[in-house]
N, C-alpha and C. Protein backbone atom coordinates (compact mmCIF):
# COMPACT_ATOMS: atom_id res chain seq x y z
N UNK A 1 110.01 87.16 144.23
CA UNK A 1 110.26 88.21 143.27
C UNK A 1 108.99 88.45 142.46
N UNK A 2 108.71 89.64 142.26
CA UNK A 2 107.43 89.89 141.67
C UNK A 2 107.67 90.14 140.11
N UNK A 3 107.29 89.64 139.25
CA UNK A 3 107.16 89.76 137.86
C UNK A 3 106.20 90.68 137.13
N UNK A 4 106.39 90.99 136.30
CA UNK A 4 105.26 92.04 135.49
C UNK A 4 105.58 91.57 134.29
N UNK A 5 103.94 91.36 134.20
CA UNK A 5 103.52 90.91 132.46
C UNK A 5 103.28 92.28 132.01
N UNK A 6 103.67 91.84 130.64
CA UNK A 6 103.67 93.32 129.54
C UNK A 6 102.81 92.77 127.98
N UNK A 7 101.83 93.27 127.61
CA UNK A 7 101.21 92.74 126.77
C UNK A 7 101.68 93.81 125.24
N UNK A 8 101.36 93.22 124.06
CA UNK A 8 102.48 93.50 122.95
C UNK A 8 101.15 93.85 122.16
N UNK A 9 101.38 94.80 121.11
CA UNK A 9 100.55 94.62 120.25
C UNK A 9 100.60 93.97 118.82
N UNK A 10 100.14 93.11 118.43
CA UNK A 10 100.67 92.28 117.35
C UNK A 10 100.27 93.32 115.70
N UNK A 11 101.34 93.37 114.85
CA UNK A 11 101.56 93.96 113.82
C UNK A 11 101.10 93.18 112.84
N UNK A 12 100.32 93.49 111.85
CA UNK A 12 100.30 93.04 110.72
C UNK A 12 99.98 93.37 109.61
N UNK A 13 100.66 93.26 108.65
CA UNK A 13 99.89 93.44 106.68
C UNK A 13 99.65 92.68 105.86
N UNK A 14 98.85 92.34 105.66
CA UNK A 14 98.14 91.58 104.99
C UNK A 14 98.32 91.80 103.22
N UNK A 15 98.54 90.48 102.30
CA UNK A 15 98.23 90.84 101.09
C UNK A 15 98.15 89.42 100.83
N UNK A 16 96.60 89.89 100.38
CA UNK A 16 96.02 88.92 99.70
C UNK A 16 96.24 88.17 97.96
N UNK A 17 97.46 87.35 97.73
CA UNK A 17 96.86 87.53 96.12
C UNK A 17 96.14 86.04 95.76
N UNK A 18 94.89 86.54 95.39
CA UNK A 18 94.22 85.96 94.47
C UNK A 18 94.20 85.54 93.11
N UNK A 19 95.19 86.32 92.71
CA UNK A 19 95.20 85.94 91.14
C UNK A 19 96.52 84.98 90.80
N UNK A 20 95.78 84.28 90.06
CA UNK A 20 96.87 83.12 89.62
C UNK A 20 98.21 83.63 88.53
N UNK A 21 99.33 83.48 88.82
CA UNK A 21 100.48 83.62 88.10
C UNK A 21 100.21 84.57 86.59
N UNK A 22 99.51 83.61 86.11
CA UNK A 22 99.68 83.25 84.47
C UNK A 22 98.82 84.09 83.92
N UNK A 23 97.56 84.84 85.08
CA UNK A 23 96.72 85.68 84.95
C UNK A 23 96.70 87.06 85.22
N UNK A 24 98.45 87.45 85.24
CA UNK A 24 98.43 88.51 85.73
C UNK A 24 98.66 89.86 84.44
N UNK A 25 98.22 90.26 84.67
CA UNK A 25 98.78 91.86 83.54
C UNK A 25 100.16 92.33 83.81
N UNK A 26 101.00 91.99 81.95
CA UNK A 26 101.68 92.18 81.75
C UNK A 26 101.89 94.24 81.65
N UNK A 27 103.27 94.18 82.47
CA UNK A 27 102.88 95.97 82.03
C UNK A 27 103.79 96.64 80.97
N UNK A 28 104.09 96.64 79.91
CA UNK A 28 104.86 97.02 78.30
C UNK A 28 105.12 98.13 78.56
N UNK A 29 104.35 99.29 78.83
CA UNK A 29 104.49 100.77 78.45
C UNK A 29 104.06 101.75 79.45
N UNK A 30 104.09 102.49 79.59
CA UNK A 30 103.41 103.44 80.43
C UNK A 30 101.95 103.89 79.79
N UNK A 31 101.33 103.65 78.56
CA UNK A 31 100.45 103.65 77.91
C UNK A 31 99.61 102.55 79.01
N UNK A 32 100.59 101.08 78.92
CA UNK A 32 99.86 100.42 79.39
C UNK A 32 99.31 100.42 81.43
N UNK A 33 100.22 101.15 81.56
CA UNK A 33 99.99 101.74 82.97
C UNK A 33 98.92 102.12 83.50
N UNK A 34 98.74 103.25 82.36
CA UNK A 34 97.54 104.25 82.80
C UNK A 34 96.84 103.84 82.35
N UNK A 35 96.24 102.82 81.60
CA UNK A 35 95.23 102.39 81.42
C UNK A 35 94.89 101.35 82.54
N UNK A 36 95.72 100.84 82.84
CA UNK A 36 95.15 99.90 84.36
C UNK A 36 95.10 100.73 85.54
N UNK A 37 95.56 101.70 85.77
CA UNK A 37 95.71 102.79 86.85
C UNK A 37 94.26 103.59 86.97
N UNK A 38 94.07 104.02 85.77
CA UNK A 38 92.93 104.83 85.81
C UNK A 38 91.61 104.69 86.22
N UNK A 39 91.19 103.38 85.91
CA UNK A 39 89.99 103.21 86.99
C UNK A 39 90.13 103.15 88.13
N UNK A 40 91.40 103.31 88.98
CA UNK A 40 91.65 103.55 90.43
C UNK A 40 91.15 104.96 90.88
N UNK A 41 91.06 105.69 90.03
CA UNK A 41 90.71 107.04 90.47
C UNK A 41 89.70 107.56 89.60
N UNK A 42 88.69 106.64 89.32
CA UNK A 42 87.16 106.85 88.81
C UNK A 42 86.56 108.21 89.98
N UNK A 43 86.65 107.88 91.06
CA UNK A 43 85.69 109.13 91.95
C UNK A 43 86.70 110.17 91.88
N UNK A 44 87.85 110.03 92.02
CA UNK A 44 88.61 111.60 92.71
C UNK A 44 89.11 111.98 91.35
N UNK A 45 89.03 111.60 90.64
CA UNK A 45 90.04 112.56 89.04
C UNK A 45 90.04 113.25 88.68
N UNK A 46 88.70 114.58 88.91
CA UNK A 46 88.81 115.55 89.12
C UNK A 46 88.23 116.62 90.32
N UNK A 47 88.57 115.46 91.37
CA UNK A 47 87.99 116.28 92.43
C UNK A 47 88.89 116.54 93.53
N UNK A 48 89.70 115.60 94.19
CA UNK A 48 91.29 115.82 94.77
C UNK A 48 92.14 114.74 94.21
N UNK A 49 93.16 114.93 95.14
CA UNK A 49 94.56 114.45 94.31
C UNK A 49 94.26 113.35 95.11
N UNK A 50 94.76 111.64 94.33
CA UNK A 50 94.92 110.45 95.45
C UNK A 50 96.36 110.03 94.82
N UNK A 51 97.25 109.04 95.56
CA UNK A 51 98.19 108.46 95.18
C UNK A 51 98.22 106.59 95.28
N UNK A 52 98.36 106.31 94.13
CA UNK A 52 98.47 104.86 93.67
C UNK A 52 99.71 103.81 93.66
N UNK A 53 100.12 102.65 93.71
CA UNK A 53 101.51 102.32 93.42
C UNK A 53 101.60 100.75 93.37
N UNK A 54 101.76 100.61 91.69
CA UNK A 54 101.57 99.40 91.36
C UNK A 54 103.00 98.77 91.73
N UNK A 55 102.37 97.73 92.08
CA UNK A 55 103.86 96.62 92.13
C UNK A 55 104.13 95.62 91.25
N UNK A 56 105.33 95.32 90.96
CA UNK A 56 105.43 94.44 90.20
C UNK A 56 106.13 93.36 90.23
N UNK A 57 106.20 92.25 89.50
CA UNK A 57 107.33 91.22 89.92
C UNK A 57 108.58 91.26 88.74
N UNK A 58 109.30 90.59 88.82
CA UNK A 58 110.86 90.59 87.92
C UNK A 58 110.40 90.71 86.12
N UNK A 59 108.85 90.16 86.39
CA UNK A 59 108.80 90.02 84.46
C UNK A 59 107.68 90.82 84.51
N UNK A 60 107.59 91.93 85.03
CA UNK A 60 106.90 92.97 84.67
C UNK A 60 105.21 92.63 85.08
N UNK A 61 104.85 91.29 85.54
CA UNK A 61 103.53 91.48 85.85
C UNK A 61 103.11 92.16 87.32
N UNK A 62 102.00 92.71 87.15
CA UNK A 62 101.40 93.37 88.52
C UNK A 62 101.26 92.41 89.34
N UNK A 63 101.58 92.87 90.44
CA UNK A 63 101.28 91.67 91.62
C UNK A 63 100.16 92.42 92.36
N UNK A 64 99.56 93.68 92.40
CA UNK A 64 98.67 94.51 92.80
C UNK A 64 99.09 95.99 92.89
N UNK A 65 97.37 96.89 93.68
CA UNK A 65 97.70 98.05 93.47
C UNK A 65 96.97 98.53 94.95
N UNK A 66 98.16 99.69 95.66
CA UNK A 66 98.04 99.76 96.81
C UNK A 66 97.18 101.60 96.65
N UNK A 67 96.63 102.06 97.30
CA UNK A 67 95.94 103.25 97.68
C UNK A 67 97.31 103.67 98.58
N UNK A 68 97.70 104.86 98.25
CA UNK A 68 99.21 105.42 99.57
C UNK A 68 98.92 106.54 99.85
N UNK A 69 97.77 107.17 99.49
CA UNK A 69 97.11 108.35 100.16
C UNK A 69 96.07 109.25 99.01
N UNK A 70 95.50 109.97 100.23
CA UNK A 70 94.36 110.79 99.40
C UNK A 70 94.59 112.65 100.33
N UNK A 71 94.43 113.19 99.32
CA UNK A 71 94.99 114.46 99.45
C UNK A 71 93.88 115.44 98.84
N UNK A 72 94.48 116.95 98.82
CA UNK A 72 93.18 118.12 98.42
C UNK A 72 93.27 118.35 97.23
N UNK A 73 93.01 119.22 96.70
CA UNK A 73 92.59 119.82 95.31
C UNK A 73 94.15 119.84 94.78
N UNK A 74 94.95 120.23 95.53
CA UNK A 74 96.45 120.85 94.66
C UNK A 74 97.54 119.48 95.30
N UNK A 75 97.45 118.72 96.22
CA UNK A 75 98.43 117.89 96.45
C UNK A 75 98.14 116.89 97.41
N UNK A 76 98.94 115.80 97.25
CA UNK A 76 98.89 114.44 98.12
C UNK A 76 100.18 114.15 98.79
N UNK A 77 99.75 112.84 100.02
CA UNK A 77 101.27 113.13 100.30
C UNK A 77 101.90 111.29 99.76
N UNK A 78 102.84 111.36 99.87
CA UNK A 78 104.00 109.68 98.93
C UNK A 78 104.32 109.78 100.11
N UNK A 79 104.15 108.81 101.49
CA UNK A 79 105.02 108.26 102.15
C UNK A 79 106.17 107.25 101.64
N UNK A 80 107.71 107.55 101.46
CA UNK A 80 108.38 106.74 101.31
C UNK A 80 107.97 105.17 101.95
N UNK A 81 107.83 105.47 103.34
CA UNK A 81 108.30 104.45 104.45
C UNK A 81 106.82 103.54 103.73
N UNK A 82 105.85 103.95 103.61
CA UNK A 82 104.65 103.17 103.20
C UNK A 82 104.52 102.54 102.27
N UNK A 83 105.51 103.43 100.92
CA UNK A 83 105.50 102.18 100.15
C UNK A 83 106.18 101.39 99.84
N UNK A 84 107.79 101.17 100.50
CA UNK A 84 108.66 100.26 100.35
C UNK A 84 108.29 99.20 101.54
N UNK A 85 107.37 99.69 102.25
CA UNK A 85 106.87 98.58 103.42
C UNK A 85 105.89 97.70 102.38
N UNK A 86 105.20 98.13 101.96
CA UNK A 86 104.15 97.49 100.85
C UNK A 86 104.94 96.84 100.22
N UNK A 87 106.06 97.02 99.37
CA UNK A 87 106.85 96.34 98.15
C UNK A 87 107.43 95.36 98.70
N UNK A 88 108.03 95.35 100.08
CA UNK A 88 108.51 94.02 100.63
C UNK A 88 107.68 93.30 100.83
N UNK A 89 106.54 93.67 100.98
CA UNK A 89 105.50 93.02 101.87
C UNK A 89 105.36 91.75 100.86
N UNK A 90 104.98 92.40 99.25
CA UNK A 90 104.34 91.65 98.31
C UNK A 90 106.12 91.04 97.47
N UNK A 91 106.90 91.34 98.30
CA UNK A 91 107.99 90.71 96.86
C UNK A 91 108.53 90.98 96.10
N UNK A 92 107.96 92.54 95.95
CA UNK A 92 107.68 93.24 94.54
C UNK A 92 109.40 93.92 93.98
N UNK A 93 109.44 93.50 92.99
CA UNK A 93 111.16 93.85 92.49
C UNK A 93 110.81 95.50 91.80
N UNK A 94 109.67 95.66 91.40
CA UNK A 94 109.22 96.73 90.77
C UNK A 94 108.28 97.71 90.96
N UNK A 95 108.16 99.15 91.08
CA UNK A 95 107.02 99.61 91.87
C UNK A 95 106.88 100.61 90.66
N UNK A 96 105.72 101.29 90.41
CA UNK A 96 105.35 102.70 89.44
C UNK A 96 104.54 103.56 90.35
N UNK A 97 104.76 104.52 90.55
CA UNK A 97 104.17 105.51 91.37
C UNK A 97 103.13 106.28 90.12
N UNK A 98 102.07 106.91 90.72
CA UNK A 98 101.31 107.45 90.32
C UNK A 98 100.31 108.16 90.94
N UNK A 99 99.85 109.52 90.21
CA UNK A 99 98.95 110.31 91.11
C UNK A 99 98.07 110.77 90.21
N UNK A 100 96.77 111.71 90.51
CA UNK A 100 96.29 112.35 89.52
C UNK A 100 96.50 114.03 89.68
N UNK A 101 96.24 114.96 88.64
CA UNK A 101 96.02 116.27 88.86
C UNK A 101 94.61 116.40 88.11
N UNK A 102 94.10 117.28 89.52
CA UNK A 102 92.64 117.50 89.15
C UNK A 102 92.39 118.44 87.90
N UNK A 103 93.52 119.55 88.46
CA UNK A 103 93.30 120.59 87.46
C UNK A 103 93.58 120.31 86.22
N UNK A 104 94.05 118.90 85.69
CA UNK A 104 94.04 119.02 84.43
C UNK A 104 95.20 119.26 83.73
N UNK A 105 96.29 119.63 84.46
CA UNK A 105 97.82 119.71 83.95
C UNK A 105 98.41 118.96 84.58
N UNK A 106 99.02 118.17 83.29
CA UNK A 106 100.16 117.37 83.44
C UNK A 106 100.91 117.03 83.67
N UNK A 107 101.63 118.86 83.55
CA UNK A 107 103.16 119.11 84.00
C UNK A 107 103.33 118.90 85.68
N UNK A 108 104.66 118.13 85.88
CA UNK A 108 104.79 117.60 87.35
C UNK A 108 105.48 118.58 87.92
N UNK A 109 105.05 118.98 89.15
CA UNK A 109 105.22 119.96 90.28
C UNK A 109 106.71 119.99 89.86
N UNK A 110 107.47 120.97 90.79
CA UNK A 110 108.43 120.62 91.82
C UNK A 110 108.59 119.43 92.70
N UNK A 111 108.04 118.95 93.38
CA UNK A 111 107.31 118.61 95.23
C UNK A 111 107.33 116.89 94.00
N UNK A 112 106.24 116.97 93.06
CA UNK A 112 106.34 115.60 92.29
C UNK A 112 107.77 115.25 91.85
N UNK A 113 108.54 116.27 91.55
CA UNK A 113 109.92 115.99 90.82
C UNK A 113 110.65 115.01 92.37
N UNK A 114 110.70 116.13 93.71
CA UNK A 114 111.35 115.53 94.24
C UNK A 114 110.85 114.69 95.09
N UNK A 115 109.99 114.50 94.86
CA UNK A 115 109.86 113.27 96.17
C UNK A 115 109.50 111.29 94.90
N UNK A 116 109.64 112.11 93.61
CA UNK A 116 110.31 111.02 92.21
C UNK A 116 111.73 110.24 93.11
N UNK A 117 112.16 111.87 93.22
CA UNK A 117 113.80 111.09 93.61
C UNK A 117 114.20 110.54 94.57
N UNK A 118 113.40 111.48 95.70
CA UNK A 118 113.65 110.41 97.13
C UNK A 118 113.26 109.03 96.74
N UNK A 119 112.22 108.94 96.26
CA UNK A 119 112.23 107.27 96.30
C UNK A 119 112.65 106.49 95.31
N UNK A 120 113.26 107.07 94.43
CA UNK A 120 113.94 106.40 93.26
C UNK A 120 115.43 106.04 94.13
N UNK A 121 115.84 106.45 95.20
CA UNK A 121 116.87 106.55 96.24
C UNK A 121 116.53 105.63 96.98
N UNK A 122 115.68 105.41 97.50
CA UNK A 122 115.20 105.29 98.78
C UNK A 122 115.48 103.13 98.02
N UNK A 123 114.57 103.33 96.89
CA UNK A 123 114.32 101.77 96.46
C UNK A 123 115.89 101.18 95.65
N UNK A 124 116.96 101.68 95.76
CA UNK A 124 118.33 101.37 95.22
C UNK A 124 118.87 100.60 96.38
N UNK A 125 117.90 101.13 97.58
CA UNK A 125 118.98 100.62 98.93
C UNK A 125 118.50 99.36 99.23
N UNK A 126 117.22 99.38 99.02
CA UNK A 126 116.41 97.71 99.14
C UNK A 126 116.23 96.46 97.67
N UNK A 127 117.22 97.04 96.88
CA UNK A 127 117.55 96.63 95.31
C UNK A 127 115.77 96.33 94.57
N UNK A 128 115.32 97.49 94.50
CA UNK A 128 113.95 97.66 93.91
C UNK A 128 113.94 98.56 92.66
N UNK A 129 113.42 98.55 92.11
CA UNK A 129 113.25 99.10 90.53
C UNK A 129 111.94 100.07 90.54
N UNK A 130 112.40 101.95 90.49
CA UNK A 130 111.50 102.45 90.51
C UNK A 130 111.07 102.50 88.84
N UNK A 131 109.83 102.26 88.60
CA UNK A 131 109.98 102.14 86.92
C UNK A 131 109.29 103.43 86.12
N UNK A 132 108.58 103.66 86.95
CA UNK A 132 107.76 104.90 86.07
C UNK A 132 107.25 106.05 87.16
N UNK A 133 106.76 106.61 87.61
CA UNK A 133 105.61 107.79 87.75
C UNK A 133 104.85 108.15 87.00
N UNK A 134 103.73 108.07 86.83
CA UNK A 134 102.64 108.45 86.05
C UNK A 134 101.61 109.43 86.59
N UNK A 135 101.55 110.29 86.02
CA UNK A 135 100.71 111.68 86.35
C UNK A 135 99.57 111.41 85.44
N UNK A 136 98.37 111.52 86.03
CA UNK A 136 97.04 111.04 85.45
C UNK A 136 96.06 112.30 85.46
N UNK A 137 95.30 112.08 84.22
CA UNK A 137 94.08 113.28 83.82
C UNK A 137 92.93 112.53 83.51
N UNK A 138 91.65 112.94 83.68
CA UNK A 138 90.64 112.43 82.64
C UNK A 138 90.92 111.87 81.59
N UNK A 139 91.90 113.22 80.51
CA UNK A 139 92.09 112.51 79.31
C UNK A 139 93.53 112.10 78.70
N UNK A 140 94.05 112.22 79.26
CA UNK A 140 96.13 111.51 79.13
C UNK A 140 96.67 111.64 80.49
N UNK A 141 97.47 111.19 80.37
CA UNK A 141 98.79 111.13 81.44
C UNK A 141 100.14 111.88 80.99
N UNK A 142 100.83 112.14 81.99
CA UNK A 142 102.46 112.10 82.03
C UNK A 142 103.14 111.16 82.53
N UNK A 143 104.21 110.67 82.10
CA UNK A 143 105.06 109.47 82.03
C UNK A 143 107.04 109.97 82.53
N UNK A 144 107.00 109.99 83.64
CA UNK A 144 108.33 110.30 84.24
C UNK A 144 109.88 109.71 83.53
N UNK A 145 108.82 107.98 82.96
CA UNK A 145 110.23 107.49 82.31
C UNK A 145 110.47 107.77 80.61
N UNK A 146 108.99 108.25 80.90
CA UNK A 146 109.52 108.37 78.94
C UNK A 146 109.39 110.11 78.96
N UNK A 147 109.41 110.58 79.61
CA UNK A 147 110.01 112.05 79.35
C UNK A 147 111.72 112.47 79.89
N UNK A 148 112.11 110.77 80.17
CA UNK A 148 113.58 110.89 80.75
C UNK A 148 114.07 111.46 81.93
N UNK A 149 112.98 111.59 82.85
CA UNK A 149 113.05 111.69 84.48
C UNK A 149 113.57 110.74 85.52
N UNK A 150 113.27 109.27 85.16
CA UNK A 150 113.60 108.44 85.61
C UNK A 150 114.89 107.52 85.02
C-alpha cells in the first residue's frame, strides 16, 4: 500500500513579555491611556490613520501594545478576528482600542461607532472586557467610555 506524506505548516504567535509584574503601568483613566498610546503613533498622527490595542490584565495593568493595522488619510481597518486572537494569545481580560484622526477631529465616524460595537460583542462571547476606544490627535483625544459609548 502506498502512503503519502503531507507536510503541515506550523502556526505561530509569539508574545514576548519582558516586563516584570510589579513593573507594569497601571491604566486609571482614559487620560491615562492616551498618554501611553500616543507615542505609538509619533510618525503617522498626522499623516494616515494606524490602529493600536492595549491589553490588559484583571487589575488594569498593560500586558502590551499590539499594531492591528495601518490605513490612509480618512480610515483604517479593526480586524475583529486579529484582535481577540492577540487577547487570548496574551491572557488579556481587558483590551482598549484606539486609532488616530489625522485631520484633527475627534468626533468618531459612523464606521468607528460600529465596528466599537462589533467588538464590544464579539469580546462578551470570549468573557473579555472592552474598556475604552480612544480616538487620538496631536493635541487631545476622544474617549468612547467617558462620553458613554461604551
Amino acid at each position: 500500500m502506498k502512503t503519502t506524506e503531507f507536510t503541515m505548516p506550523e502556526i505561530t504567535i509569539s508574545y514576548k513579555d519582558n516586563v516584570k509584574a510589579s513593573e507594569r503601568i497601571k491604566i486609571l483613566s482614559s487620560e491615562t491611556s492616551y498618554s501611553y498610546l500616543k507615542p505609538f503613533y509619533a510618525e503617522c498622527m498626522e499623516h494616515h490613520e494606524e490602529s493600536y490595542v492595549m491589553f490588559l490584565n484583571r487589575a488594569n495593568k498593560a500586558l502590551g501594545v499590539s499594531l492591528i493595522s495601518k490605513g490612509g488619510m480618512a480610515e483604517t481597518v479593526m480586524d475583529v478576528k486579529i484582535i481577540l486572537q492577540t487577547a487570548l494569545k496574551v491572557h488579556a481580560s481587558g483590551i482598549i482600542l484606539s486609532h488616530n484622526h489625522p485631520s484633527g477631529n475627534l468626533r468618531p465616524s459612523e464606521p468607528d461607532k460600529q465596528i466599537t460595537s462589533k467588538i464590544k460583542e464579539a469580546c462578551k462571547v470570549l468573557d473579555l472586557h472592552l474598556l475604552d476606544h480612544i480616538i487620538l490627535t496631536e493635541e487631545s483625544y476622544y474617549s468612547f467610555t467617558d462620553e458613554g459609548l461604551i
